[in-house]
Structures are given as C-alpha cells and as structure tokens.
C-alpha atoms as a PDB file:
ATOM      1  CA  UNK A   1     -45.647 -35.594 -29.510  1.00  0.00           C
ATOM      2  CA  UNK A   2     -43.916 -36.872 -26.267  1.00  0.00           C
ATOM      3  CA  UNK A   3     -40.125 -36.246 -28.730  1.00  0.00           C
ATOM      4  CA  UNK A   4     -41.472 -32.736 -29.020  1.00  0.00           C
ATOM      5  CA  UNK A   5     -42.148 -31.952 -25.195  1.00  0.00           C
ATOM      6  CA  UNK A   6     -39.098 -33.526 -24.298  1.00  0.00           C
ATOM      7  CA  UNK A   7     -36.873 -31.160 -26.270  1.00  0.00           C
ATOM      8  CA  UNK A   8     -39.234 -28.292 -24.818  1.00  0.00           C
ATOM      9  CA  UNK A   9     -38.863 -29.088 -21.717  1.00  0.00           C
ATOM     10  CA  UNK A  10     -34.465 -29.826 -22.499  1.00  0.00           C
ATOM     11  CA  UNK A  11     -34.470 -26.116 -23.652  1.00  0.00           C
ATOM     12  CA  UNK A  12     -36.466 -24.745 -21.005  1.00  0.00           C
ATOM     13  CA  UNK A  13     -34.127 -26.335 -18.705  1.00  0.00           C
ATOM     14  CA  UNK A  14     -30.769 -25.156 -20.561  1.00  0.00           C
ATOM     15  CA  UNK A  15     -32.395 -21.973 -20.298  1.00  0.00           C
ATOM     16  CA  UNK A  16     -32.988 -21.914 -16.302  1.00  0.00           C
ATOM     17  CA  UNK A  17     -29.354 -23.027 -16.224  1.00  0.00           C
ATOM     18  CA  UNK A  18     -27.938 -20.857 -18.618  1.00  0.00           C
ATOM     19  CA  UNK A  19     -29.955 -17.655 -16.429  1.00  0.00           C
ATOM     20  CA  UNK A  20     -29.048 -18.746 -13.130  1.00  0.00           C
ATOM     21  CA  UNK A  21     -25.087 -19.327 -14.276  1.00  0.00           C
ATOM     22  CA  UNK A  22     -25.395 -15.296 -15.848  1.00  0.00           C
ATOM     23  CA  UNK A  23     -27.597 -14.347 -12.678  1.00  0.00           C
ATOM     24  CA  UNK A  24     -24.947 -16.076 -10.156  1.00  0.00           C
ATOM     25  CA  UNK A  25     -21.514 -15.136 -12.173  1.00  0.00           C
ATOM     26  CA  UNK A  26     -21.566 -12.842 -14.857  1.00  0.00           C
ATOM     27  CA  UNK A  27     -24.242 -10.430 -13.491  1.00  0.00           C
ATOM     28  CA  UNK A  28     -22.078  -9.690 -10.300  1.00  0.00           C
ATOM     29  CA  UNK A  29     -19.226  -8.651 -12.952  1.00  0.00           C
ATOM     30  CA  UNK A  30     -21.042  -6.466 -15.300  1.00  0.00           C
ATOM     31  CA  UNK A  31     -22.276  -4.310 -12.382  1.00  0.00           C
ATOM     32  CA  UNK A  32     -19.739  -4.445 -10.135  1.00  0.00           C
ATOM     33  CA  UNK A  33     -19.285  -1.014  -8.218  1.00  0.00           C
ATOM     34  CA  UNK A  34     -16.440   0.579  -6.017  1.00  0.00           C
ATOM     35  CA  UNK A  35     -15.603  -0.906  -3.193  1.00  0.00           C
ATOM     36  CA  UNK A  36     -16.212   0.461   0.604  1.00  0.00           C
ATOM     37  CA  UNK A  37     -14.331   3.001   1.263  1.00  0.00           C
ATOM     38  CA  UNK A  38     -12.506   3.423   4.467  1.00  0.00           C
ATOM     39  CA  UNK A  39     -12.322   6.914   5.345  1.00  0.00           C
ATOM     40  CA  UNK A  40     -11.273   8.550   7.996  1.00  0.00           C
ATOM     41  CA  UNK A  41     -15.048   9.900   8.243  1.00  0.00           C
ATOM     42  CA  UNK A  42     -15.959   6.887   8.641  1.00  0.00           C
ATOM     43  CA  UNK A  43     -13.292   5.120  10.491  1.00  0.00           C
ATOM     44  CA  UNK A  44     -15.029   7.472  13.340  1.00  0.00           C
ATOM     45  CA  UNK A  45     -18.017   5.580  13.249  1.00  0.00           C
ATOM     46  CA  UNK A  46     -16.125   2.292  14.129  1.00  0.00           C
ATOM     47  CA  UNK A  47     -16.698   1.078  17.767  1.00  0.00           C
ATOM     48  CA  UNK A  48     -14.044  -1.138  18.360  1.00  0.00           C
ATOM     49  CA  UNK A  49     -11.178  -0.425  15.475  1.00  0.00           C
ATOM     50  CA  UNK A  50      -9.245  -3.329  16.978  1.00  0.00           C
ATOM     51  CA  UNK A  51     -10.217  -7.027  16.046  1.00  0.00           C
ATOM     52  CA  UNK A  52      -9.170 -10.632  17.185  1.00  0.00           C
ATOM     53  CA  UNK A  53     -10.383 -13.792  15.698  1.00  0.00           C
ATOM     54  CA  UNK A  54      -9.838 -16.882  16.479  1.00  0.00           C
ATOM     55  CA  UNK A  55      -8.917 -19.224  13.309  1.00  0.00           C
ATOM     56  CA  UNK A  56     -10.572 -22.986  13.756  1.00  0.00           C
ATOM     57  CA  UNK A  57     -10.793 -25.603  11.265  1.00  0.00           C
ATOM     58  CA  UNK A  58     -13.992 -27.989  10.545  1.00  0.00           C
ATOM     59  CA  UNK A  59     -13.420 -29.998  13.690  1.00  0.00           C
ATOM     60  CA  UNK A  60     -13.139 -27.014  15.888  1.00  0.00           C
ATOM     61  CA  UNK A  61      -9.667 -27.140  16.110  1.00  0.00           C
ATOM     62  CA  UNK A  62      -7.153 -23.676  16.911  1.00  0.00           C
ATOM     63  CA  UNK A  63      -4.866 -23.168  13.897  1.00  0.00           C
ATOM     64  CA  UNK A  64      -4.038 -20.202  14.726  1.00  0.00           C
ATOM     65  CA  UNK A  65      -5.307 -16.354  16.087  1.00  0.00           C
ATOM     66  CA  UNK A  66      -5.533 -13.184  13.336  1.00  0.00           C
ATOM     67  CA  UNK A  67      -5.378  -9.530  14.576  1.00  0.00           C
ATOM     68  CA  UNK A  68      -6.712  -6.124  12.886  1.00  0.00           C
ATOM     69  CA  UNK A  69      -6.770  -2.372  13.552  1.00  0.00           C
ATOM     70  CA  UNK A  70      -7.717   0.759  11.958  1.00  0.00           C
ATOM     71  CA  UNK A  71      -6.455   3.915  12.693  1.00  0.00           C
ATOM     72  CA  UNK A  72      -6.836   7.196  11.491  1.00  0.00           C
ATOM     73  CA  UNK A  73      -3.860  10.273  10.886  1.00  0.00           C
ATOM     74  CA  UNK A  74      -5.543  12.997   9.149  1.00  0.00           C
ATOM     75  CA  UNK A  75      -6.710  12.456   5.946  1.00  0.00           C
ATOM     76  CA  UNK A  76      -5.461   9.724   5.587  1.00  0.00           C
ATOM     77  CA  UNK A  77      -6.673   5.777   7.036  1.00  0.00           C
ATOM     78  CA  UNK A  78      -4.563   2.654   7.780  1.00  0.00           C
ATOM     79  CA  UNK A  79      -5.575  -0.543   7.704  1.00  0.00           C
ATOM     80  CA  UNK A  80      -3.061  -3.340   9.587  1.00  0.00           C
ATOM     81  CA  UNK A  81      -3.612  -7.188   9.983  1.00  0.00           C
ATOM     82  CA  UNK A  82      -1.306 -10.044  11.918  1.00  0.00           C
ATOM     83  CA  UNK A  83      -2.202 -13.765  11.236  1.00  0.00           C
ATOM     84  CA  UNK A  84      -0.572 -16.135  13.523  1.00  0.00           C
ATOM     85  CA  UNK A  85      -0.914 -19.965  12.070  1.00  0.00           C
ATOM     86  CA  UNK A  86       1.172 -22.090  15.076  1.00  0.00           C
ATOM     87  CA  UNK A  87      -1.524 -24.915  14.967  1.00  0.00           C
ATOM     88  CA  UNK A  88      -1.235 -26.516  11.237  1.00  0.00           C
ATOM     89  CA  UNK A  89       0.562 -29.352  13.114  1.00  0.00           C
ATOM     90  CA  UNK A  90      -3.074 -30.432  14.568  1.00  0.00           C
ATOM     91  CA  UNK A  91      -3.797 -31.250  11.031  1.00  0.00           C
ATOM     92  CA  UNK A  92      -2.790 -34.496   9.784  1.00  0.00           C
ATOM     93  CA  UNK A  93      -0.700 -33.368   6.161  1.00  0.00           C
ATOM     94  CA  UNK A  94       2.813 -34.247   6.684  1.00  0.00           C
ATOM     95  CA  UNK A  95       3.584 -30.832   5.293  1.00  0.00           C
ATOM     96  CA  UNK A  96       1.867 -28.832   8.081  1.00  0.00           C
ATOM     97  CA  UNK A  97       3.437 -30.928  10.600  1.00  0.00           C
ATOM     98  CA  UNK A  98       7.411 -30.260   9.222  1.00  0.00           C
ATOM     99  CA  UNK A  99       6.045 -26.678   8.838  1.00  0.00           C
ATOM    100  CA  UNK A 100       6.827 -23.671  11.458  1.00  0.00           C
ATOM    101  CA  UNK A 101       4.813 -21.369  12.920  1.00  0.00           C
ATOM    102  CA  UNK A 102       3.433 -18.971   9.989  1.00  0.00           C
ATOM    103  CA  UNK A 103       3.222 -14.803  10.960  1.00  0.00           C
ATOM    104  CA  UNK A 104       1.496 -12.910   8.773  1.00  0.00           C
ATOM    105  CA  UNK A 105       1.505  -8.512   8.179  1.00  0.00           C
ATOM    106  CA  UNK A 106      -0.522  -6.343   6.553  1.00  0.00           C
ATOM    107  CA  UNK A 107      -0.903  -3.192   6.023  1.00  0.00           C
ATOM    108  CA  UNK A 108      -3.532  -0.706   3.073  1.00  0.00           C
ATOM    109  CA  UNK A 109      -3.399   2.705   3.251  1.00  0.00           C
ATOM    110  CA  UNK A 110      -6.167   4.925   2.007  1.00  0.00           C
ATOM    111  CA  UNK A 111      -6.530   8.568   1.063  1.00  0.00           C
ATOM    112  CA  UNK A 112      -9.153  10.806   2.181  1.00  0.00           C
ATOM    113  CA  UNK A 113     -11.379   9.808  -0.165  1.00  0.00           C
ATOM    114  CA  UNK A 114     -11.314   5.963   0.858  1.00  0.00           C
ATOM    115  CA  UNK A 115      -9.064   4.794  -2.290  1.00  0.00           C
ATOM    116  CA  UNK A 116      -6.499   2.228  -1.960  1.00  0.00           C
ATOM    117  CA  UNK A 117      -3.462   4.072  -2.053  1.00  0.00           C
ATOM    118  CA  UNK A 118      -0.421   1.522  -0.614  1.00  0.00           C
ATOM    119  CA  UNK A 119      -0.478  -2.368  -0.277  1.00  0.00           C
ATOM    120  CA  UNK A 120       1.848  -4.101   1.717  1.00  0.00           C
ATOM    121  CA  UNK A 121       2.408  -8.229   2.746  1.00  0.00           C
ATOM    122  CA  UNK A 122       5.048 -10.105   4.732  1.00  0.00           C
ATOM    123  CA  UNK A 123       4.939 -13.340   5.347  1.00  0.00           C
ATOM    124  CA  UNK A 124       7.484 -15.191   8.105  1.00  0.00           C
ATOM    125  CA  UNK A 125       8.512 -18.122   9.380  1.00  0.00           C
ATOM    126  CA  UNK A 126       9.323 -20.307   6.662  1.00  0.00           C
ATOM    127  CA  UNK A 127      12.847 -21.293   6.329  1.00  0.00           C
ATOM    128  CA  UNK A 128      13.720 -18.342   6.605  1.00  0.00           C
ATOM    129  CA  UNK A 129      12.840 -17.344   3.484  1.00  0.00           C
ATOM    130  CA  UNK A 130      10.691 -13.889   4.039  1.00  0.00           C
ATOM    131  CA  UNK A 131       7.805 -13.165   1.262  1.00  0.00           C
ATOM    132  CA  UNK A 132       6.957  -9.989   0.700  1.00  0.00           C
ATOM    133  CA  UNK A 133       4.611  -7.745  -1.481  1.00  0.00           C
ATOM    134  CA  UNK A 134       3.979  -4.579  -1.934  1.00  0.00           C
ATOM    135  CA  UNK A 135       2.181  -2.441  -4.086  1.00  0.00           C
ATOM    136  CA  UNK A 136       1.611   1.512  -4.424  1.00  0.00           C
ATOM    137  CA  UNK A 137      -0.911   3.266  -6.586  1.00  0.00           C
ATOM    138  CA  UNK A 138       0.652   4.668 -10.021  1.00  0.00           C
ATOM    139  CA  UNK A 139      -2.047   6.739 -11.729  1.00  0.00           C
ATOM    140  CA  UNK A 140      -4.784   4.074 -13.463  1.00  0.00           C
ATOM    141  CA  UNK A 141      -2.105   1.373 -12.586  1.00  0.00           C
ATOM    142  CA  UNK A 142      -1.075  -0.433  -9.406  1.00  0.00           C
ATOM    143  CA  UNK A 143       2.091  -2.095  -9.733  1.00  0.00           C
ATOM    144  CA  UNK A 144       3.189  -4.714  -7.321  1.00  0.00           C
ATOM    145  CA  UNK A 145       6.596  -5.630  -6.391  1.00  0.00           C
ATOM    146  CA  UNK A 146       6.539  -9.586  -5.091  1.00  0.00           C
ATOM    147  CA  UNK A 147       9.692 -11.231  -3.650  1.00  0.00           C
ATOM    148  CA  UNK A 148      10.393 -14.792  -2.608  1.00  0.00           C
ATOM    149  CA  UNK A 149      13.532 -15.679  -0.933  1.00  0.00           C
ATOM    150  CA  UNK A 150      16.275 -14.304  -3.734  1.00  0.00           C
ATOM    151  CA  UNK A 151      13.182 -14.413  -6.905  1.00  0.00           C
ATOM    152  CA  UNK A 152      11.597 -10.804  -7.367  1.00  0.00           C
ATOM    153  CA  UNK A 153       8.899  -9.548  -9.805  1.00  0.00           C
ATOM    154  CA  UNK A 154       7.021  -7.006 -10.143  1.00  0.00           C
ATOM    155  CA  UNK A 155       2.945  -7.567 -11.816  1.00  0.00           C
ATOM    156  CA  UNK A 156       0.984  -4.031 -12.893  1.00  0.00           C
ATOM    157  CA  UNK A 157      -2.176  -4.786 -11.835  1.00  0.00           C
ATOM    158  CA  UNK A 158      -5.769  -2.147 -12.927  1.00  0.00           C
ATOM    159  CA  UNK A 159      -6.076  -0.071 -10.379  1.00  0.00           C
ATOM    160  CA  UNK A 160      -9.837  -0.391 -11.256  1.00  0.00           C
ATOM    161  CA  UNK A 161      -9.493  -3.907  -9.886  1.00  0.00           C
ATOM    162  CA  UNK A 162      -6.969  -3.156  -7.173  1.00  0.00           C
ATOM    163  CA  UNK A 163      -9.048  -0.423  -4.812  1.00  0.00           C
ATOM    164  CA  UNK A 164      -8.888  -3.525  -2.321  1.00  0.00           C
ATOM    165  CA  UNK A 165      -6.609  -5.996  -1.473  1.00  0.00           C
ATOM    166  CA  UNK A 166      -6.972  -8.773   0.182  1.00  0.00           C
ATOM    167  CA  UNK A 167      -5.477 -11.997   1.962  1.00  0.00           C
ATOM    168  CA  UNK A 168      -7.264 -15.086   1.116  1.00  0.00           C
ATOM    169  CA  UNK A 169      -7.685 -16.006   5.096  1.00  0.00           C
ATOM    170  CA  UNK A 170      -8.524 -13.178   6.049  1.00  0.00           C
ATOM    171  CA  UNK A 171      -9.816 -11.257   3.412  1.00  0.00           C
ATOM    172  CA  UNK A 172     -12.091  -8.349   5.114  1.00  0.00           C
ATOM    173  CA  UNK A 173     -10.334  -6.591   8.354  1.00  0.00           C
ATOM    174  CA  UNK A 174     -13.597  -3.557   8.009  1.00  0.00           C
ATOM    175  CA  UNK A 175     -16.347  -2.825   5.845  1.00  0.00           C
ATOM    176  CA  UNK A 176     -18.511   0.056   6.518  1.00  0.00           C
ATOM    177  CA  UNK A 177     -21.591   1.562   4.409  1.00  0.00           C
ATOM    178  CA  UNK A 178     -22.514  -1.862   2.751  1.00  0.00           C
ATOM    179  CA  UNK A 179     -26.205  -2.456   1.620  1.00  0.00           C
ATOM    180  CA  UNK A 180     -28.065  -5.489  -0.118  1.00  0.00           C
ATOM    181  CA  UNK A 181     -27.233  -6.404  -3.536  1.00  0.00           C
ATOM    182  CA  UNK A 182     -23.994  -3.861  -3.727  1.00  0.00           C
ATOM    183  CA  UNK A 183     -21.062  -6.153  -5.517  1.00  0.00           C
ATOM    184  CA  UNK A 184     -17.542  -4.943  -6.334  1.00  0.00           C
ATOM    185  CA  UNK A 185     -14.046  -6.374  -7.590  1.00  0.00           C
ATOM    186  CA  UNK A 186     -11.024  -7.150  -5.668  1.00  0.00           C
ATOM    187  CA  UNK A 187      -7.433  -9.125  -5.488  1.00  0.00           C
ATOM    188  CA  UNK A 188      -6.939 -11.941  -3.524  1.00  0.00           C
ATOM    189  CA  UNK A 189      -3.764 -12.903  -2.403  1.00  0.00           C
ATOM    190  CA  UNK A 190      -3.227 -16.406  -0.307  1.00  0.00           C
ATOM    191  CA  UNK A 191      -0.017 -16.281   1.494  1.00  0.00           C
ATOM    192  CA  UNK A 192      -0.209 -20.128   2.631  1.00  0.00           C
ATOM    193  CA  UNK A 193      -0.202 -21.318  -1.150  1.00  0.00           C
ATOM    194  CA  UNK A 194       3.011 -19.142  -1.665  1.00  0.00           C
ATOM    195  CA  UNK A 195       4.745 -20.336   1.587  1.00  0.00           C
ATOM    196  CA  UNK A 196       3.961 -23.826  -0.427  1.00  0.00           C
ATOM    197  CA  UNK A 197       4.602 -23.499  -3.559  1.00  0.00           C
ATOM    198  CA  UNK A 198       6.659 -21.126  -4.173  1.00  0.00           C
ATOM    199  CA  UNK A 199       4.052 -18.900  -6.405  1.00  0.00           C
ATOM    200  CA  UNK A 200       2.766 -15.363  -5.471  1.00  0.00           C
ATOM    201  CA  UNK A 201      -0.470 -14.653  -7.263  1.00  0.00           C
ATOM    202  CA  UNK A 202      -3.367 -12.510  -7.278  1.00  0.00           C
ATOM    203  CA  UNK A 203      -6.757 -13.450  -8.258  1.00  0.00           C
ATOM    204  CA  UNK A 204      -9.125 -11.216  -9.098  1.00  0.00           C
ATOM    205  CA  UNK A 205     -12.538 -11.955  -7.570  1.00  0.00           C
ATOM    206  CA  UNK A 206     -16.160 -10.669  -6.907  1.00  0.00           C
ATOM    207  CA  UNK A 207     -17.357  -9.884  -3.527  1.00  0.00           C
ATOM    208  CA  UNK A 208     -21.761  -9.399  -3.154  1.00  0.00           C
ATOM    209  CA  UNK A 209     -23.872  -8.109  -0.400  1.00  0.00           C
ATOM    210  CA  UNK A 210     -26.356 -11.059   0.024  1.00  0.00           C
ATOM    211  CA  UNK A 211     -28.448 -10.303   2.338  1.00  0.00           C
ATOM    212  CA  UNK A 212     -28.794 -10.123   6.131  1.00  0.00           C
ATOM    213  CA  UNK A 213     -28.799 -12.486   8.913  1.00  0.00           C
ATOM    214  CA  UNK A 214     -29.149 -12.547  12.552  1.00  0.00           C
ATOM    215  CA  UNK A 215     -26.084 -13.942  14.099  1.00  0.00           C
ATOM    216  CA  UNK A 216     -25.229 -14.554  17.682  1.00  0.00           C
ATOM    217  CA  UNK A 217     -22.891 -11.759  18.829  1.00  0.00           C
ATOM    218  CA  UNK A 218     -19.413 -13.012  19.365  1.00  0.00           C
ATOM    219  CA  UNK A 219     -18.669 -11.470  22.192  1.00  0.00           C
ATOM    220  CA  UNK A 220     -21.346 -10.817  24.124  1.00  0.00           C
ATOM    221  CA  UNK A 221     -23.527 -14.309  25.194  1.00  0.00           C
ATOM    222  CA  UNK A 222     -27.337 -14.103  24.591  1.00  0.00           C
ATOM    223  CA  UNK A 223     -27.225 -11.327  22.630  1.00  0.00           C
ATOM    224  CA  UNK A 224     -28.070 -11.490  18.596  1.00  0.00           C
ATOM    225  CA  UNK A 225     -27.113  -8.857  16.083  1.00  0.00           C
ATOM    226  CA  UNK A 226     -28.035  -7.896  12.618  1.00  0.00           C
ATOM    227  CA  UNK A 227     -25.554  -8.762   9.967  1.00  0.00           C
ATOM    228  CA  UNK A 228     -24.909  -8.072   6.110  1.00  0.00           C
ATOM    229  CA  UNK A 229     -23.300 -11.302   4.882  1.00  0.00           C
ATOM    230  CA  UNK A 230     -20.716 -10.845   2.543  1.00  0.00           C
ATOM    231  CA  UNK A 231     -19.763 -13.646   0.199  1.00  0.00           C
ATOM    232  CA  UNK A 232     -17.121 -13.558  -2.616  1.00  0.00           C
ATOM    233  CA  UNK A 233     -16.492 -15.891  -6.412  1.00  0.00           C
ATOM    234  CA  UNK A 234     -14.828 -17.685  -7.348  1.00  0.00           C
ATOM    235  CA  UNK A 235     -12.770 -17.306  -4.094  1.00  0.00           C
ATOM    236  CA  UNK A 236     -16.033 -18.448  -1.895  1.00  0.00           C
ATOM    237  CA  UNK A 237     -15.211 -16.632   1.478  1.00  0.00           C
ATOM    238  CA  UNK A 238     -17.960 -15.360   3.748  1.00  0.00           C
ATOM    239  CA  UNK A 239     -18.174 -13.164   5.681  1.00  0.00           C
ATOM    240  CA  UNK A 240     -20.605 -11.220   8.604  1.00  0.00           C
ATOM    241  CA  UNK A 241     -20.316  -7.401   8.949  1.00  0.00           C
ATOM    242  CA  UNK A 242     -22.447  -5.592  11.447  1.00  0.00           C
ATOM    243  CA  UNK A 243     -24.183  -2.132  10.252  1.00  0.00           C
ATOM    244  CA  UNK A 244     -21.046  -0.224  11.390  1.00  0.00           C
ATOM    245  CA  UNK A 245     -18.468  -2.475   9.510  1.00  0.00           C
ATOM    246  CA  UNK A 246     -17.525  -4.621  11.941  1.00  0.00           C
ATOM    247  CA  UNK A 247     -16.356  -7.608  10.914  1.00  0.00           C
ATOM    248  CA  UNK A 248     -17.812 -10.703  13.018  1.00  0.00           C
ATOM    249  CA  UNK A 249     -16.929 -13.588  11.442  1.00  0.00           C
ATOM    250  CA  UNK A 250     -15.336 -14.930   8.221  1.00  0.00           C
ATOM    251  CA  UNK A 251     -14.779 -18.326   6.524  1.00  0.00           C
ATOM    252  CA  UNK A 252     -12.495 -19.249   4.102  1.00  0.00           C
ATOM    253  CA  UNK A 253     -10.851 -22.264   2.369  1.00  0.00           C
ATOM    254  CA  UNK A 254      -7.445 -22.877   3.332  1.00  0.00           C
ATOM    255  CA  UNK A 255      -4.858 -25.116   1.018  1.00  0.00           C
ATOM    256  CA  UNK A 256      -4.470 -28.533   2.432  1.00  0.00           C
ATOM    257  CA  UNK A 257      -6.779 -27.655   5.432  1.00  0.00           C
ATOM    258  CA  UNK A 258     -10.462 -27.193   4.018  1.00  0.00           C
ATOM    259  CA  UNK A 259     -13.011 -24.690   5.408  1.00  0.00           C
ATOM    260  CA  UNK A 260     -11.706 -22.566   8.089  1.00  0.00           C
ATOM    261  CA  UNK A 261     -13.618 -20.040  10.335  1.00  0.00           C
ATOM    262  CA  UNK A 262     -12.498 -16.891  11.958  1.00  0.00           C
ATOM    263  CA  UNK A 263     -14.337 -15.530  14.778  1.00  0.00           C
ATOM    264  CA  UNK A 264     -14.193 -12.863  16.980  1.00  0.00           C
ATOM    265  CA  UNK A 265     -12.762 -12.827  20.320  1.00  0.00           C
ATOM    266  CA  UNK A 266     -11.894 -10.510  22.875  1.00  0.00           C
ATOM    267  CA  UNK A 267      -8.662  -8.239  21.348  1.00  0.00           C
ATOM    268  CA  UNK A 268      -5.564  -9.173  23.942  1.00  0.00           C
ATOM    269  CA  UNK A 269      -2.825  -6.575  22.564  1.00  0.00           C
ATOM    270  CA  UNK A 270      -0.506  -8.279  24.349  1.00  0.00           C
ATOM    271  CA  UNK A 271      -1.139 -11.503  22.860  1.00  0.00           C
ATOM    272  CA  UNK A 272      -0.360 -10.029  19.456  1.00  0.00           C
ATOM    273  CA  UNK A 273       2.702  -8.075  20.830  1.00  0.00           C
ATOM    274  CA  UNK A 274       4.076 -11.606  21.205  1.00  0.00           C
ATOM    275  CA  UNK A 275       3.201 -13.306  18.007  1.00  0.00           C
ATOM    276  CA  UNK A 276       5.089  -9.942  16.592  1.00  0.00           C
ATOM    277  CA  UNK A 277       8.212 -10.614  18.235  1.00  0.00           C
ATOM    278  CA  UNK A 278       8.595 -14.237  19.155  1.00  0.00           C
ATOM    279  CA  UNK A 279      11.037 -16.141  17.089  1.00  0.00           C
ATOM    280  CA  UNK A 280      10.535 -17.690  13.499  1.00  0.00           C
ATOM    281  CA  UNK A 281       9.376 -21.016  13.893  1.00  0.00           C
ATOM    282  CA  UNK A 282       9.416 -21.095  17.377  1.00  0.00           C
ATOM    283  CA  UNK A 283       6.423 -23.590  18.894  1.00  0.00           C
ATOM    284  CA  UNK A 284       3.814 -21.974  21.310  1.00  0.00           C
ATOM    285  CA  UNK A 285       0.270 -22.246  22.542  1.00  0.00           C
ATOM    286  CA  UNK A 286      -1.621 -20.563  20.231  1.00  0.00           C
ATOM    287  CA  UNK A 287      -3.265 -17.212  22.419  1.00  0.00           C
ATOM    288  CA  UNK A 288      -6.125 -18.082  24.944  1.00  0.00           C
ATOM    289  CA  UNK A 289      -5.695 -22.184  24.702  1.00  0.00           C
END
C-alpha cells in the first residue's frame, strides 16, 4: 500500500513540476504577442522623453551612468540610448581593471505604425577596436550586419522576432500601453560579452507583464507610484514601467559583475554631451559622484 502512494504521490509531483516548467516557460512562448509599439501617437503621451539612470552593482557601487530619449519627426519615432561604463575598475576582476572606459550608442527607428524599422549599435573604447551592428527591416526578414575590429558578418534574423531590439544592460529605454499578463519576443544583444570575447550574438528571449507594484518614485522623495513590472527569460532582466511607459528602474546581469541596477536620476544633458565626446579610454568621475 505505502509502494503504491509513494509512486502517486512521485507522479503527482512530476506533474506540478512538469505544469509549472510549461506555465513559467513554454506558455509565455506559445502566446507571445507584438511588442509595444512606439508611435509617434504615443510618444505624445510621454512626460519626460529623456531618461538617466544611474548603473550600481550589488554593493551599491557607480559603474557607470546610461542615457535615453525619444523623439518624434512625423510619422516616424526614434529611439536613442548612451551607456557610459567608467567604473568596472571598482570591481575586483583583473579584466575590468586593465579595461577602459566603455561608451555605448543606440539607436531603433519605428514607422508610424510602431514597427521596428532600423537597428543600430556602437560600442567604444576598447582598444580601439569599434563594434558595431546594425540592422534594417527587409520584408519578413531583418538582416543584421555585425563588425568587430577587421571580422564582419551579417545574421538574417525573423523579423517576427526582431520588432524589438535590445541591449542586455539596458534592455527597455520606453514601454507604453503594457497591461498584466501581455508577453512578447525580442533580441538581446550584450555589448560587454562582445567587448570580451570577441562574439556578437543575439538571443532571442521572452519578456511578460507580471504584475504591478508600488515603487518609490525615483525622483521625487516620499512619493510612491504604480508600476507594471516587466521581467524577461531566459535573459532574467526586470524592469518597472509607470502607466505612461516610463521606464523607472531596470536590473540586469552583467558578465563578470553579477546583478546590476539602473535607476533613474535627474537627466543632466550636459553630462551625456561629455561621455559623447570625451576620449576613448580616457578615466573620469563617473556623472554626479
């Protein structure tokens, strides 16, 4: 008797497992929708369409400052991100402390209907060796042109899979119209691991609608607001959006560092004027230290 309610209870608990594995990972897949769409429609809705964010690591320590904007010309929206990593030295790998100061630029553009329609990524600052990628909309396709140093390729990627982009640190800049339980796919793309190794990859990932959560607002003390919280797989960034697609605050895993958190700050253009045109590798206080 006991032989026959232990392999009862041994299925029942395969069971659970095997239902919260489809519920947690394949699910998400099989119903994935579009994306947000950034239009310029709602672009308008946006109260402040430029970002800063503060990048920290687990002990609270500055690695670095990220920048966003969205702007609108016509029909047509734009999407552009700087990432400014001039603190891996604070972190004890001997390869972040040989490394120089890491700048980061993006830039999507979107059609009037909110569709991906132009990629681009630059990364600088490392040995002078620039990486870049870029990526234009081709019918159902979306090929992608990568270069590192003298070694180019070019990967077609499903557009289906491709109406966002992302960077791995920063993988969110706005995200307007979300709701509970809305999923979608997207690429991935983490600069750091290519300034390391060489390799330029995508990875195609899931990103799900949650829930909501009452955060503290960023900017402005004592004051709480309501938040979707956005959370992606296999890639497992988070991230806070307020109801008008504001992004508050993101975390992400970073090679060699761990968990790293981006929050918002107040946006100091000139700040990111000078992470734009200061020198490759030259050392600086990162912005607001």
């Amino acid at each position: 008797m006991i032989y026959r309610f232990l392999g009862v209870a041994s299925f029942l608990l395969w069971a659970a497992a095997m239902i919260s594995l489809f519920v947690h990972d394949v699910l998400p897949e099989w119903t994935a929708q579009d994306p947000p769409r950034m239009t310029a429609q709602q672009f308008k809705l946006l109260s402040e369409p430029l970002q800063q964010y503060r990048i920290v690591d687990g002990r609270d320590r500055r690695l670095g400052t990220a920048w966003s904007e969205v702007s609108a010309s016509g029909d047509l929206t734009v999407s552009r991100g700087t990432v400014l990593l001039d603190g891996l030295s604070k972190v004890s790998a001997l390869s972040f402390r040989m490394m120089p100061a890491i700048r980061i630029e993006t830039e999507a553009r979107f059609d009037q209907e909110g569709e991906l329609d132009e990629f681009s990524l630059d990364v600088y600052g490392f040995l002078d060796q620039k990486i870049f990628v870029h990526g234009e909309r081709r019918g159902i396709y979306f090929p992608v042109e990568m270069q590192f140093g003298p070694l180019r390729r070019e990967v077609p990627l499903d557009f289906a899979a491709s109406r966002m982009i992302g960077g791995s640190l920063s993988p969110f800049a706005c995200l307007p119209t979300l709701r509970v339980g809305q999923s979608w796919r997207m690429q991935m793309l983490d600069p750091l691991t290519a300034v390391m190794s060489g390799r330029t990859e995508f990875r195609s990932v899931v990103a799900r609608v949650t829930g909501k959560e009452a955060v503290s607002h960023p900017t402005e003390p004592g004051r709480t607001a309501e938040c979707f919280v956005v959370e992606t797989t296999p890639a497992s960034s988070k991230a806070w959006v307020d109801e008008k697609g504001c992004v508050f605050r993101q975390e992400a895993d970073l090679p060699g560092v761990g968990r790293v958190t981006l929050i918002k700050e107040a946006y100091s253009a000139t700040d990111r004027e000078a992470a734009r045109t200061r020198k490759n590798g030259e050392r600086a206080d990162p912005p607001g230290e």
